[in-house]
C-alpha atoms as a PDB file:
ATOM      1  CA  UNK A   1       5.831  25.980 -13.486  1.00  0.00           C
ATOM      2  CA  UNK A   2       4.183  22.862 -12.658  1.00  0.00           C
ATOM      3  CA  UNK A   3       0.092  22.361 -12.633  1.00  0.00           C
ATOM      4  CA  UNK A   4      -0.957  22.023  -8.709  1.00  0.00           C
ATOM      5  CA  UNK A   5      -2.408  18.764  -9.873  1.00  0.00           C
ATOM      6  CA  UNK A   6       0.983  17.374 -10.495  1.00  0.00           C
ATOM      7  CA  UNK A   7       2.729  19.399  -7.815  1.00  0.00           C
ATOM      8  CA  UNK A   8       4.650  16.901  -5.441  1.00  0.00           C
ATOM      9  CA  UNK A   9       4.645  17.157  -1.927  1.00  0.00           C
ATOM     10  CA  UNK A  10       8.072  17.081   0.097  1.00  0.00           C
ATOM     11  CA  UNK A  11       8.551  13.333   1.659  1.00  0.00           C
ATOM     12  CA  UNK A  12       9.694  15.220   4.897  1.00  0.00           C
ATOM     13  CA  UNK A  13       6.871  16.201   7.110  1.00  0.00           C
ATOM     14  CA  UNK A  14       3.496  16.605   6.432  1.00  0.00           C
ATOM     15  CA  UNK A  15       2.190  20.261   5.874  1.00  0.00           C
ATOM     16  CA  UNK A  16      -0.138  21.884   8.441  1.00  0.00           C
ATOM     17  CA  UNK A  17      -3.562  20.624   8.445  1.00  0.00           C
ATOM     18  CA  UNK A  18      -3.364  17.684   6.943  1.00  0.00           C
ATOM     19  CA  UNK A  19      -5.232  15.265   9.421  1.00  0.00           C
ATOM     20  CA  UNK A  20      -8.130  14.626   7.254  1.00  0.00           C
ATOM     21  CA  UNK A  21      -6.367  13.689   4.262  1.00  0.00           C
ATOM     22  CA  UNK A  22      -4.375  11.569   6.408  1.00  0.00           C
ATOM     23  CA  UNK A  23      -7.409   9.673   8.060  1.00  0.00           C
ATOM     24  CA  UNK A  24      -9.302   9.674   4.164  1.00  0.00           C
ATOM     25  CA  UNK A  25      -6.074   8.059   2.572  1.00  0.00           C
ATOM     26  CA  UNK A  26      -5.724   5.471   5.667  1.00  0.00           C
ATOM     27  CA  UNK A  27      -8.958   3.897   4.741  1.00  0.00           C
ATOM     28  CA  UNK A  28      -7.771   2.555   1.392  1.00  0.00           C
ATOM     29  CA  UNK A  29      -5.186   0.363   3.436  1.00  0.00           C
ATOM     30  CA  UNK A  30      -7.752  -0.442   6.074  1.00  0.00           C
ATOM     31  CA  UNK A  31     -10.184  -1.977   3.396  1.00  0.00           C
ATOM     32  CA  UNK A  32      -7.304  -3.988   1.889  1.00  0.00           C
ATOM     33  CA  UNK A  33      -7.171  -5.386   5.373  1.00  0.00           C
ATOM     34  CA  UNK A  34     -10.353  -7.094   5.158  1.00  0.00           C
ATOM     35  CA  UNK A  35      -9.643  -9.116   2.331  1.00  0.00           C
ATOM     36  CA  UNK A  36      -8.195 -12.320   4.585  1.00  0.00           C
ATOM     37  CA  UNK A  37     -11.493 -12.383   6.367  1.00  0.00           C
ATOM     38  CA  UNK A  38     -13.435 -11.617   2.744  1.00  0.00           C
ATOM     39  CA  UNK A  39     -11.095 -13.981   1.079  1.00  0.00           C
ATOM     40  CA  UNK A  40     -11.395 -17.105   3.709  1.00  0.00           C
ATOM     41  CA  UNK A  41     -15.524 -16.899   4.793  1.00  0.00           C
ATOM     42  CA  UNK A  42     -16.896 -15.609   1.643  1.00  0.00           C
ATOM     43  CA  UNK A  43     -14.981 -16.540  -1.567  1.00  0.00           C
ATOM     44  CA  UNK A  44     -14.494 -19.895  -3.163  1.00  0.00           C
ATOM     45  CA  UNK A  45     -10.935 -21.610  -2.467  1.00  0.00           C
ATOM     46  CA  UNK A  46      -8.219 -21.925  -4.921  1.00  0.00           C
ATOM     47  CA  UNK A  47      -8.604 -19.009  -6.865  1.00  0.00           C
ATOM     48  CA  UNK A  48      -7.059 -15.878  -5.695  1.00  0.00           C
ATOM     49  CA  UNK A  49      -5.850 -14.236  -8.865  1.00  0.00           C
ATOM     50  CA  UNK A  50      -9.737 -14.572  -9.923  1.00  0.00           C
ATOM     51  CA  UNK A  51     -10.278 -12.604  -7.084  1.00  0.00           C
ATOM     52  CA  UNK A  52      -7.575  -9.911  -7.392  1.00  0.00           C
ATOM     53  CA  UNK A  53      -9.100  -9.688 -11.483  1.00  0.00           C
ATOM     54  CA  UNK A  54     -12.521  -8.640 -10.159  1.00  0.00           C
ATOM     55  CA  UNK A  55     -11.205  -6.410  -7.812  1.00  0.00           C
ATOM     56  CA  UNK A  56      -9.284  -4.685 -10.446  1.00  0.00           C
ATOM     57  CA  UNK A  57     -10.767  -4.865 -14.111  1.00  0.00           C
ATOM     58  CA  UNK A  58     -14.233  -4.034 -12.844  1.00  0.00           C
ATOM     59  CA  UNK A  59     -13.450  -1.726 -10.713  1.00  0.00           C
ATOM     60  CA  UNK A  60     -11.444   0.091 -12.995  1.00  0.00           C
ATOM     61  CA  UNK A  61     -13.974   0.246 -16.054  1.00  0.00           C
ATOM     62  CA  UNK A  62     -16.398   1.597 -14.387  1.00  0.00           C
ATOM     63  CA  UNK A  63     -14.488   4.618 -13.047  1.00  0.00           C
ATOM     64  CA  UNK A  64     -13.670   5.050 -17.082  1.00  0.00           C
ATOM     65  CA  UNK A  65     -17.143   4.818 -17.614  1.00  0.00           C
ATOM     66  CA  UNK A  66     -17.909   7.571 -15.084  1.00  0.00           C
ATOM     67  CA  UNK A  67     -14.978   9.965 -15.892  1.00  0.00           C
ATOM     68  CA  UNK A  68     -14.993   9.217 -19.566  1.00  0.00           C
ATOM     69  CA  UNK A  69     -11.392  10.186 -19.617  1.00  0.00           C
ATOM     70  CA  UNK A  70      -8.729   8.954 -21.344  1.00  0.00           C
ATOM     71  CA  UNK A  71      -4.418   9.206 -20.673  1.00  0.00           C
ATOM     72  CA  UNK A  72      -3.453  11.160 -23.110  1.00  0.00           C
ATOM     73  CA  UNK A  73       0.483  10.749 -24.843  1.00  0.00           C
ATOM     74  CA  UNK A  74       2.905  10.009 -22.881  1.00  0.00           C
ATOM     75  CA  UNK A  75       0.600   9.122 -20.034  1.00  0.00           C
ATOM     76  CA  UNK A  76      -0.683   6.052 -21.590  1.00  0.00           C
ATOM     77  CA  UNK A  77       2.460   4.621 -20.686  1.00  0.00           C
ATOM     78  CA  UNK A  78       2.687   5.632 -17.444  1.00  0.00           C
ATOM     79  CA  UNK A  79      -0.779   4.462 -16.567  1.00  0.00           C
ATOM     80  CA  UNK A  80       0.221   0.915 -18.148  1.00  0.00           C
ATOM     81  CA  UNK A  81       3.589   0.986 -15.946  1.00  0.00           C
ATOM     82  CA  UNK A  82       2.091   2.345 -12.919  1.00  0.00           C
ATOM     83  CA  UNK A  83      -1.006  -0.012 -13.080  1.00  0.00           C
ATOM     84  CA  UNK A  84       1.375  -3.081 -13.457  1.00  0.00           C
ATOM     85  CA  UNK A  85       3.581  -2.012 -10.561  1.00  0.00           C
ATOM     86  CA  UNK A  86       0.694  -0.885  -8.212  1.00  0.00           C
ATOM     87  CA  UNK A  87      -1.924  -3.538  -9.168  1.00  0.00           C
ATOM     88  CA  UNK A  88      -0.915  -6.126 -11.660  1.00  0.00           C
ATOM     89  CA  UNK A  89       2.519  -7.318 -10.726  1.00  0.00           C
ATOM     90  CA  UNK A  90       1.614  -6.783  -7.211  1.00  0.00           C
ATOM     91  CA  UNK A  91      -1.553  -9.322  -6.826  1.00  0.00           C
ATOM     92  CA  UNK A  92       0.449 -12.525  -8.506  1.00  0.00           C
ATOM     93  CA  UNK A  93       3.531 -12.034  -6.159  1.00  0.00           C
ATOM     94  CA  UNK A  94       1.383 -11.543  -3.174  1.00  0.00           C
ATOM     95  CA  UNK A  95      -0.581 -14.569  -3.804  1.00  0.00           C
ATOM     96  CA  UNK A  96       2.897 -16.658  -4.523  1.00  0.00           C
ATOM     97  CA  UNK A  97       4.222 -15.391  -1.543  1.00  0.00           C
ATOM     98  CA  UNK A  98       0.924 -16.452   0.712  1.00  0.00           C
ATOM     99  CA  UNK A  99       0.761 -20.071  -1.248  1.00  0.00           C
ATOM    100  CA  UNK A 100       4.844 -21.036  -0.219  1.00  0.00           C
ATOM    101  CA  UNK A 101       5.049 -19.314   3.257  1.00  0.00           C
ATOM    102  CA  UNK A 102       3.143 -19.000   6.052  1.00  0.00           C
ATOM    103  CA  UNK A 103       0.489 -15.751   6.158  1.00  0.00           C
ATOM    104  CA  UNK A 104       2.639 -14.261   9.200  1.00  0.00           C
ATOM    105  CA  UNK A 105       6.055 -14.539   7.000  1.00  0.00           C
ATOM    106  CA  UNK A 106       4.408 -13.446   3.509  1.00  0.00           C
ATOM    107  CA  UNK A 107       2.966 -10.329   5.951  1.00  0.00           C
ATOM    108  CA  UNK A 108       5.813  -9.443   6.997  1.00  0.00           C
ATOM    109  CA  UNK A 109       7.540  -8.880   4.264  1.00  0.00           C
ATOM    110  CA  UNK A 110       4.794  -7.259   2.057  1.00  0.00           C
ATOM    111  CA  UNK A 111       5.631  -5.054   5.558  1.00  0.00           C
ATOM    112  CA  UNK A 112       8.632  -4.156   4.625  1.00  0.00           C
ATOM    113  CA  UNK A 113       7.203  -1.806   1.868  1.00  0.00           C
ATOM    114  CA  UNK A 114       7.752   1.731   4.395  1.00  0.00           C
ATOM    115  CA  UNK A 115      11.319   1.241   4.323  1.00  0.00           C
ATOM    116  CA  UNK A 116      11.639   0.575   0.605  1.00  0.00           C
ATOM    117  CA  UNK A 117       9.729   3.692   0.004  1.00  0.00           C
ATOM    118  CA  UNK A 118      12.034   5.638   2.144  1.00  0.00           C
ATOM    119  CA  UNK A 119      15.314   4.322  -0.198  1.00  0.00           C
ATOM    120  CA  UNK A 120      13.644   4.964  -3.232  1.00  0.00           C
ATOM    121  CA  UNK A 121      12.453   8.429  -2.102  1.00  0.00           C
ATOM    122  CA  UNK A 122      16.401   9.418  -1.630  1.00  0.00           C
ATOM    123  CA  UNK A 123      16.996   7.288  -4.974  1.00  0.00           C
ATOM    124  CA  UNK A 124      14.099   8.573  -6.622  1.00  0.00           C
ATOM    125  CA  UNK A 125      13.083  11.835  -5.366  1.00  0.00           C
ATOM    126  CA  UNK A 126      15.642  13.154  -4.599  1.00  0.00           C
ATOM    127  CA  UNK A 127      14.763  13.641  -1.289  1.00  0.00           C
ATOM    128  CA  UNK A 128      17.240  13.579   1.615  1.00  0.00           C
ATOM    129  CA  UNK A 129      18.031  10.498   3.699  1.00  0.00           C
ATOM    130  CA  UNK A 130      16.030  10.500   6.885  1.00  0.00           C
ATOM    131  CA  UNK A 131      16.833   8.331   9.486  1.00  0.00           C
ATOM    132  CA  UNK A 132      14.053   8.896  11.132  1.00  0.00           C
ATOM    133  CA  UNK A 133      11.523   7.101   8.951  1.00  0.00           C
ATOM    134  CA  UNK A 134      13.912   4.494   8.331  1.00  0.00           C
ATOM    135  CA  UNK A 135      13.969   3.691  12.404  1.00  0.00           C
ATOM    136  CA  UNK A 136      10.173   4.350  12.188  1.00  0.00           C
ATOM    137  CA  UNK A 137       9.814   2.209   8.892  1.00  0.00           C
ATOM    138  CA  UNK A 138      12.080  -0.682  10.740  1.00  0.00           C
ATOM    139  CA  UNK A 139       9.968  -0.549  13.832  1.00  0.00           C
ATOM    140  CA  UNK A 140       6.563  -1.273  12.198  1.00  0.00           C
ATOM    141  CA  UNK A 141       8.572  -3.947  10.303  1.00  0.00           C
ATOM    142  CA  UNK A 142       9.168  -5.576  13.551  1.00  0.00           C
ATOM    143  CA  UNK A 143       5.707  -4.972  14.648  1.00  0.00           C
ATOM    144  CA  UNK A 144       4.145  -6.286  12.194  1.00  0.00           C
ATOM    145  CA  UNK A 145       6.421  -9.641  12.841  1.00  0.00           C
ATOM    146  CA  UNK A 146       5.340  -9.554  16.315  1.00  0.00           C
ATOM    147  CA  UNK A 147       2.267  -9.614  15.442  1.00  0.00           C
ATOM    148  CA  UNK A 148       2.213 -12.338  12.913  1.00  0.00           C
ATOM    149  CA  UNK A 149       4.883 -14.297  12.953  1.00  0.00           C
ATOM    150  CA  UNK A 150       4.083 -17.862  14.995  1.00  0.00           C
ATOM    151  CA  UNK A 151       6.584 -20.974  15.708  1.00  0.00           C
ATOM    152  CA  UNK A 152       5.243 -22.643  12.186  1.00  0.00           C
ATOM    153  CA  UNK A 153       7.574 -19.585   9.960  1.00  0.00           C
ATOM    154  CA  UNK A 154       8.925 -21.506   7.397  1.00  0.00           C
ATOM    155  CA  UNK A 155      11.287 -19.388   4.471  1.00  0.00           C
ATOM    156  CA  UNK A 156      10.769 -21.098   0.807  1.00  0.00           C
ATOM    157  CA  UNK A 157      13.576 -18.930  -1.202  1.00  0.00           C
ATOM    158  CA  UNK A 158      10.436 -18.495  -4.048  1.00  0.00           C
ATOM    159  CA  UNK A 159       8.472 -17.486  -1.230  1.00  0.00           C
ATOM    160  CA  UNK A 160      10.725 -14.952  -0.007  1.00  0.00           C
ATOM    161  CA  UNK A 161      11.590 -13.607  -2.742  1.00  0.00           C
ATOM    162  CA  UNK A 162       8.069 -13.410  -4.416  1.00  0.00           C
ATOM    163  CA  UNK A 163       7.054 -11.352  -1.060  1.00  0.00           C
ATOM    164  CA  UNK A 164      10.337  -9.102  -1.041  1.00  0.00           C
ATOM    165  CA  UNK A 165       9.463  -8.204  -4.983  1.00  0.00           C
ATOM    166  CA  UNK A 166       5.881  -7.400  -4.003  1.00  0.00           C
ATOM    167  CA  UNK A 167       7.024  -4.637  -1.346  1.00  0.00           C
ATOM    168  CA  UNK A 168       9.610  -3.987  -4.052  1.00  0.00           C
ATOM    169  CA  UNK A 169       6.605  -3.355  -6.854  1.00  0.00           C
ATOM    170  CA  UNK A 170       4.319  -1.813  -4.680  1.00  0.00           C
ATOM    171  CA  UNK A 171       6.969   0.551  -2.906  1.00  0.00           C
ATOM    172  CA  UNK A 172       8.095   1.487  -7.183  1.00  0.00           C
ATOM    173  CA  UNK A 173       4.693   2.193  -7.729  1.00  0.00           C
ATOM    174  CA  UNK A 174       4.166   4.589  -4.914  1.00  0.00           C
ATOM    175  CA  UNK A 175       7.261   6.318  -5.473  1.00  0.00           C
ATOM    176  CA  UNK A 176       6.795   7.067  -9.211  1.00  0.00           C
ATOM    177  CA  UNK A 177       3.243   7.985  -9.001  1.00  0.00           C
ATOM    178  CA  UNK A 178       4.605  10.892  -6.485  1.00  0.00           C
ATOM    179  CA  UNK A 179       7.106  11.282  -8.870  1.00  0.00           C
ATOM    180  CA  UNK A 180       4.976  11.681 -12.150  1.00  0.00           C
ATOM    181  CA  UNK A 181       2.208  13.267 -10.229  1.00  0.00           C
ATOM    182  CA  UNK A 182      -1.425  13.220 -11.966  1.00  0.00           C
ATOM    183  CA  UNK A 183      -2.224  15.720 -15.054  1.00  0.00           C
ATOM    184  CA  UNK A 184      -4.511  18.114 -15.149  1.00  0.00           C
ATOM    185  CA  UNK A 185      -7.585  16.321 -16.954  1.00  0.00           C
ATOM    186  CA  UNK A 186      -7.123  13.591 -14.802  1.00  0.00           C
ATOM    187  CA  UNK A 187      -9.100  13.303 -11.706  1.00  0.00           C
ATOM    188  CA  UNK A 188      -8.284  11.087  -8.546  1.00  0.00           C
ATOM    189  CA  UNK A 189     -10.888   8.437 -10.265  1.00  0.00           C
ATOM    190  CA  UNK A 190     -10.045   8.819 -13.796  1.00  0.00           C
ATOM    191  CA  UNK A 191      -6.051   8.286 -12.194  1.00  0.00           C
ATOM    192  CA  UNK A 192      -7.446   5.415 -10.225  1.00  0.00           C
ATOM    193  CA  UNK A 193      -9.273   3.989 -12.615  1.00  0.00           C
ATOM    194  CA  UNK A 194      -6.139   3.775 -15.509  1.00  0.00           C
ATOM    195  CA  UNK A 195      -4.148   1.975 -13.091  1.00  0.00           C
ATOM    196  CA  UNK A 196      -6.687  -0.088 -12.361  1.00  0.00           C
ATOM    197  CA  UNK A 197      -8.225  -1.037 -15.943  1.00  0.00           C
ATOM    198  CA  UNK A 198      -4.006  -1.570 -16.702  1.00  0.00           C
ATOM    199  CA  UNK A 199      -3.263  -3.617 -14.239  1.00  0.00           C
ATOM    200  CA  UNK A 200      -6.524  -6.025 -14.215  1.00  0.00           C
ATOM    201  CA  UNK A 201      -5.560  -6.277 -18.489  1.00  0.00           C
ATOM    202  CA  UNK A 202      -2.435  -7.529 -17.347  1.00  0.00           C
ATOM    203  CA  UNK A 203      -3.841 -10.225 -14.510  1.00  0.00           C
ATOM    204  CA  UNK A 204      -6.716 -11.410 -17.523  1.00  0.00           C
ATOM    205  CA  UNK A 205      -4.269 -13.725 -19.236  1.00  0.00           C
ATOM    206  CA  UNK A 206      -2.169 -14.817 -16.056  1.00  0.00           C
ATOM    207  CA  UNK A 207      -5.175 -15.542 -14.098  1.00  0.00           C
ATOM    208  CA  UNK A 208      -6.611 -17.849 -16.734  1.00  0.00           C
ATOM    209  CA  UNK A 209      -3.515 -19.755 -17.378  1.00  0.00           C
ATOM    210  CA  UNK A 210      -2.874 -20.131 -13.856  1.00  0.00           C
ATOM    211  CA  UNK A 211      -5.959 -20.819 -12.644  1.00  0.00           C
ATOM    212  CA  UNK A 212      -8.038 -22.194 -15.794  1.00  0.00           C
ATOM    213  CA  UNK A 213     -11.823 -21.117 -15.916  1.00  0.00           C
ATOM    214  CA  UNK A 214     -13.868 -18.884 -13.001  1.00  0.00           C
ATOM    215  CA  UNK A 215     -14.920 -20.464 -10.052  1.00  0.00           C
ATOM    216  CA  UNK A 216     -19.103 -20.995  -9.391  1.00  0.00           C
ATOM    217  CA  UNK A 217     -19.732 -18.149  -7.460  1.00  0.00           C
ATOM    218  CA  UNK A 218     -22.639 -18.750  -4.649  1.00  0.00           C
ATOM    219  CA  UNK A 219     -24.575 -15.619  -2.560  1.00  0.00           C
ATOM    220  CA  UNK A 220     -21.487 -15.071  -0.352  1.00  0.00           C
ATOM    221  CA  UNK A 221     -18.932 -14.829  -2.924  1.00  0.00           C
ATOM    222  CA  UNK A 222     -21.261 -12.621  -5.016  1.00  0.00           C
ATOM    223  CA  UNK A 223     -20.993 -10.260  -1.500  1.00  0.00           C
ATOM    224  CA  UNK A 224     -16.986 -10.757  -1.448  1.00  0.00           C
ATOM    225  CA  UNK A 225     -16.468  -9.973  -4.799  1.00  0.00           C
ATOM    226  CA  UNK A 226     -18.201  -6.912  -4.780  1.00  0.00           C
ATOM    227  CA  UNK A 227     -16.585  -5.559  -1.283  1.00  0.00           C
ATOM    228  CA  UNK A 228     -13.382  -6.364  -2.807  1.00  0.00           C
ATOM    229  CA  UNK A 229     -14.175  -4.821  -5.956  1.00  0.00           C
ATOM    230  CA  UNK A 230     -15.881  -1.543  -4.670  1.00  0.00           C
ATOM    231  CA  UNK A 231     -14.662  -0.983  -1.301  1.00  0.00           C
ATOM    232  CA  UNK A 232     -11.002  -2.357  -1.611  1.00  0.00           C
ATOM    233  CA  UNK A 233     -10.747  -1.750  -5.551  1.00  0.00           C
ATOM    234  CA  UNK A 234     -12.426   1.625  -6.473  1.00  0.00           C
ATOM    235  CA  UNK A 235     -13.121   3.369  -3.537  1.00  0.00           C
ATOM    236  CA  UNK A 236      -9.708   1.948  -1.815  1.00  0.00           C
ATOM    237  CA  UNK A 237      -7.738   2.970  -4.826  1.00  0.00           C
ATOM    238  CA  UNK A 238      -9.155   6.709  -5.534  1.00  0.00           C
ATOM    239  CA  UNK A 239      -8.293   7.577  -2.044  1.00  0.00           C
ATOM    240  CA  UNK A 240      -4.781   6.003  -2.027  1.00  0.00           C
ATOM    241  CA  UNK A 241      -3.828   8.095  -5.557  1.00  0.00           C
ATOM    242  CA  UNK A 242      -5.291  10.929  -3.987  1.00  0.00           C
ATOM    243  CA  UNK A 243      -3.294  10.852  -0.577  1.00  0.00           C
ATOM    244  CA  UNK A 244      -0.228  10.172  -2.755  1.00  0.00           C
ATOM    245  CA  UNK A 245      -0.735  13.367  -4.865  1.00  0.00           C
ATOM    246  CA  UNK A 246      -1.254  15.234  -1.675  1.00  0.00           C
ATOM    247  CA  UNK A 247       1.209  13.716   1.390  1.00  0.00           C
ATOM    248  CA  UNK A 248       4.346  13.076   1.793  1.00  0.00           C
ATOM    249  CA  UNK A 249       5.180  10.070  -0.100  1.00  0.00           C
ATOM    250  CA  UNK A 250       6.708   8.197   3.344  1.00  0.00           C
ATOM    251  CA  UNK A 251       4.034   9.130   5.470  1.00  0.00           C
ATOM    252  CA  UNK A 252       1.810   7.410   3.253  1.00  0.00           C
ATOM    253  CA  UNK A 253       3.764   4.454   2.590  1.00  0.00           C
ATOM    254  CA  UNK A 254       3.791   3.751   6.229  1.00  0.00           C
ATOM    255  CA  UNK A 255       0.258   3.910   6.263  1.00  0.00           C
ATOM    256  CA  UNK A 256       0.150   0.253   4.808  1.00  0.00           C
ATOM    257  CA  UNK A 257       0.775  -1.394   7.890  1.00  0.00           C
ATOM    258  CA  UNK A 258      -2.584  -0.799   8.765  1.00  0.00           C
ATOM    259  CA  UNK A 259      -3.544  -3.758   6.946  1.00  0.00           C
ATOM    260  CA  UNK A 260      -2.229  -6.257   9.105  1.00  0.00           C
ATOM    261  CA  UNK A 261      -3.568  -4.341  11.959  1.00  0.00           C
ATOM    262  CA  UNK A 262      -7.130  -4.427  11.005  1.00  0.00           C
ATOM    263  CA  UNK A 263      -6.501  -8.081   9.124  1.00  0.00           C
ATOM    264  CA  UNK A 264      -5.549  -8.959  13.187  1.00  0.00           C
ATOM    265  CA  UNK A 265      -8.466  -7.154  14.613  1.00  0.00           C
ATOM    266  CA  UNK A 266     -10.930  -8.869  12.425  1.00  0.00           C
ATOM    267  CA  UNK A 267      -9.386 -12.290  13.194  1.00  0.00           C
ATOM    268  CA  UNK A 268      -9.958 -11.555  17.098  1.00  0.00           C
ATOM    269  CA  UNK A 269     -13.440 -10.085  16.688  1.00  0.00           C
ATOM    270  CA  UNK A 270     -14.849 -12.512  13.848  1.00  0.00           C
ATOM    271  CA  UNK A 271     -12.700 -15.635  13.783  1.00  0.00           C
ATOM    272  CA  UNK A 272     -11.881 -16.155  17.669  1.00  0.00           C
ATOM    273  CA  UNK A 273      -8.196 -15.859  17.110  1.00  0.00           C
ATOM    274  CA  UNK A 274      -6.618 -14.663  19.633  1.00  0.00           C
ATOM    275  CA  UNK A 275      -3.815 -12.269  20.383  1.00  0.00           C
ATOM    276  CA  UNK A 276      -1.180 -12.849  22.933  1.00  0.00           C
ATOM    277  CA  UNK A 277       0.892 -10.551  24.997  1.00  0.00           C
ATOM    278  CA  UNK A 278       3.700 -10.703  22.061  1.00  0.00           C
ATOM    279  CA  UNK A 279       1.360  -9.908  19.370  1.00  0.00           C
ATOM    280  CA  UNK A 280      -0.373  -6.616  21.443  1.00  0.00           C
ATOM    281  CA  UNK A 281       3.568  -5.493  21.951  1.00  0.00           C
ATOM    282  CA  UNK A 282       3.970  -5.941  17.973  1.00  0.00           C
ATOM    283  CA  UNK A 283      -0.066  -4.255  17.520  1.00  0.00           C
ATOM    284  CA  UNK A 284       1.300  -1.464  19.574  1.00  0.00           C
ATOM    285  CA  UNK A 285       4.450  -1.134  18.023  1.00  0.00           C
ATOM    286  CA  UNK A 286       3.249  -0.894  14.098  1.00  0.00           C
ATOM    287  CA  UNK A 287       0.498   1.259  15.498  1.00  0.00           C
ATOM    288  CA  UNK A 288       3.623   3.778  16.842  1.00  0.00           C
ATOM    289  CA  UNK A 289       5.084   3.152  13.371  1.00  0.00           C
ATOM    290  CA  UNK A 290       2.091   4.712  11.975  1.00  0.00           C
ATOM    291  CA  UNK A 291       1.609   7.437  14.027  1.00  0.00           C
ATOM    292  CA  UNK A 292       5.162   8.293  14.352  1.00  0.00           C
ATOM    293  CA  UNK A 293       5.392   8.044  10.508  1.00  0.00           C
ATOM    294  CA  UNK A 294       2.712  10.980   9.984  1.00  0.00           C
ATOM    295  CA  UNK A 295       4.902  13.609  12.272  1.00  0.00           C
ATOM    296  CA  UNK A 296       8.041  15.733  11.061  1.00  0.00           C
ATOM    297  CA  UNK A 297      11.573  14.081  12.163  1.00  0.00           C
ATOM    298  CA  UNK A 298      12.727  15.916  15.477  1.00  0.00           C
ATOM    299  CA  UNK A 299      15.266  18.969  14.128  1.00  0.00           C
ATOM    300  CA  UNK A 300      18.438  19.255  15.926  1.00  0.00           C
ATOM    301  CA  UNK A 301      19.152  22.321  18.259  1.00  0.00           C
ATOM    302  CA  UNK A 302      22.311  24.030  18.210  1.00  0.00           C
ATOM    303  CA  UNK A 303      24.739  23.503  21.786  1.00  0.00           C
ATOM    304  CA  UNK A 304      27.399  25.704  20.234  1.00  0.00           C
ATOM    305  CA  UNK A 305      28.968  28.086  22.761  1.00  0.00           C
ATOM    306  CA  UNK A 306      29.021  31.372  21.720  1.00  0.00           C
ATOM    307  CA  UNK A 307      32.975  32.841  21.212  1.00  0.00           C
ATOM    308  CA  UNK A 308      33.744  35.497  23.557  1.00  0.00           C
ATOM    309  CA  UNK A 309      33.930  38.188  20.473  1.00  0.00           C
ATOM    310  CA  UNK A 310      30.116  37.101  19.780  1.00  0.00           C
ATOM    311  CA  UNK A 311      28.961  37.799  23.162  1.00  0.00           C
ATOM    312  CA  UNK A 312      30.675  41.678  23.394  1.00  0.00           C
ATOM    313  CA  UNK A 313      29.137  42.712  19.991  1.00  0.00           C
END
């Protein structure tokens, strides 16, 4: 029999009461949403991977510190596979995406990430196809591109491609750590902060080759680094593995569109951009996604007519 730490949860509909988890494991992608803002007023230019590095590595040896436990056999290879998929692999191929598209292109496919889930969730899992969250998972796609998307959309193959594999490697990452669940030493933060002590060891040496030595870091960027770090690194990342381990692997894929949503909202409220009539129709159509993605597919009711021997017994 399994341990209920590991137990997985069916990727069809949530179970009853599970609003609050829902709403706790929604904030993780709702931080990540404020890192264009954090990103483009507070940190120095030129050197995102430095940024994704202190938002992992740090993040993740402190929750070591505070847990003081360790994967034990076969778990210190998941933790290094799950880390890289979830955290290391993902930051360099969102960052390549952003440098050769536009932010509305590289958005939308990092968007696309609900609808991989739902494949690899048949593939994976086991699970059976639903067409529901694939509609569901196609309409916050489009959303999302409504939102976004402007006339200046421009589609570098690199660029494409480096955005595709980063919903690829994210959507892997969510998948397995459903799959493998979390064992019974392990806490949400000691889980969190494996991944994220793996995946900032594997962004040290790309980040320094890439971008040669650390930027000077002023007041502001001291503020950035640690929001991204605590708030979208630790915090973000203990209530993501949690909500994994607990809902329905879809409904918290979908969940990740909620970072374009509030990256749009803070745009309006704090940069004067401003959203026209086709980006509210794509606002209100991820939001839908979202929603629609946290209820249980519509069942099918039987219209067969009863034979004539049925009715007389």
């Amino acid at each position: 029999m399994r341990n209920p730490a590991t137990q997985a949860v069916s990727g069809g509909a949530a179970p009853p009461g599970t609003l609050p988890r829902t709403v706790l494991t929604a904030l993780a992608p709702a931080a990540w949403g404020t890192t264009y803002v954090v990103t483009t007023e507070l940190l120095p230019p030129g050197h995102p991977l430095f940024a994704g590095l202190l938002r992992a590595l740090p993040a993740g040896l402190i929750a070591l510190a505070i847990t003081r436990t360790l994967p034990r056999g076969a778990w210190w290879g998941k933790a290094a596979v799950l880390g890289v998929l979830n955290i290391g692999l993902l930051f360099p191929l969102l960052f390549l995406a952003a440098e050769r598209l536009p932010g509305g292109v590289a958005a939308t496919l990092a968007a696309s990430q609900p609808l991989v889930v739902a494949i690899l969730a048949v593939v994976v899992l086991g699970e059976k196809p639903s067409a529901w969250r694939l509609v569901w998972g196609a309409i916050g796609l489009v959303g999302v591109g409504f939102m976004v998307i402007g006339p200046e959309a421009a589609f570098d193959l690199a660029g494409v491609l480096a955005g595709l594999a980063a919903a690829g490697s994210m959507a892997l990452g969510v998948t397995l750590t459903k799959k493998w669940g979390r064992p019974a030493e392990a806490g949400p933060t000691a889980f969190a902060g494996w991944q994220l002590t793996a995946g900032g060891l594997f962004l040290l040496p790309i980040t320094f080759l890439v971008e040669g030595p650390p930027p000077a870091i002023d007041p502001p960027a001291v503020l950035g680094y640690l929001w991204l770090g605590l708030a979208g690194g630790l915090l973000a990342y203990v209530v993501w593995f949690r909500g994994i381990g607990s809902l329905p692997v879809t409904s918290v894929a979908v969940l990740v569109l909620l970072s374009p949503l509030v990256a749009a909202v803070l745009g309006a409220v704090l940069l004067g951009q401003t959203l026209g009539p086709v980006q509210l129709l794509g606002f209100g159509l991820a939001l839908a996604a979202i929603v629609a993605g946290q209820l249980p597919a519509p069942t099918r009711t039987s219209t067969r007519v009863p034979a004539p021997e049925e009715v007389l017994k």
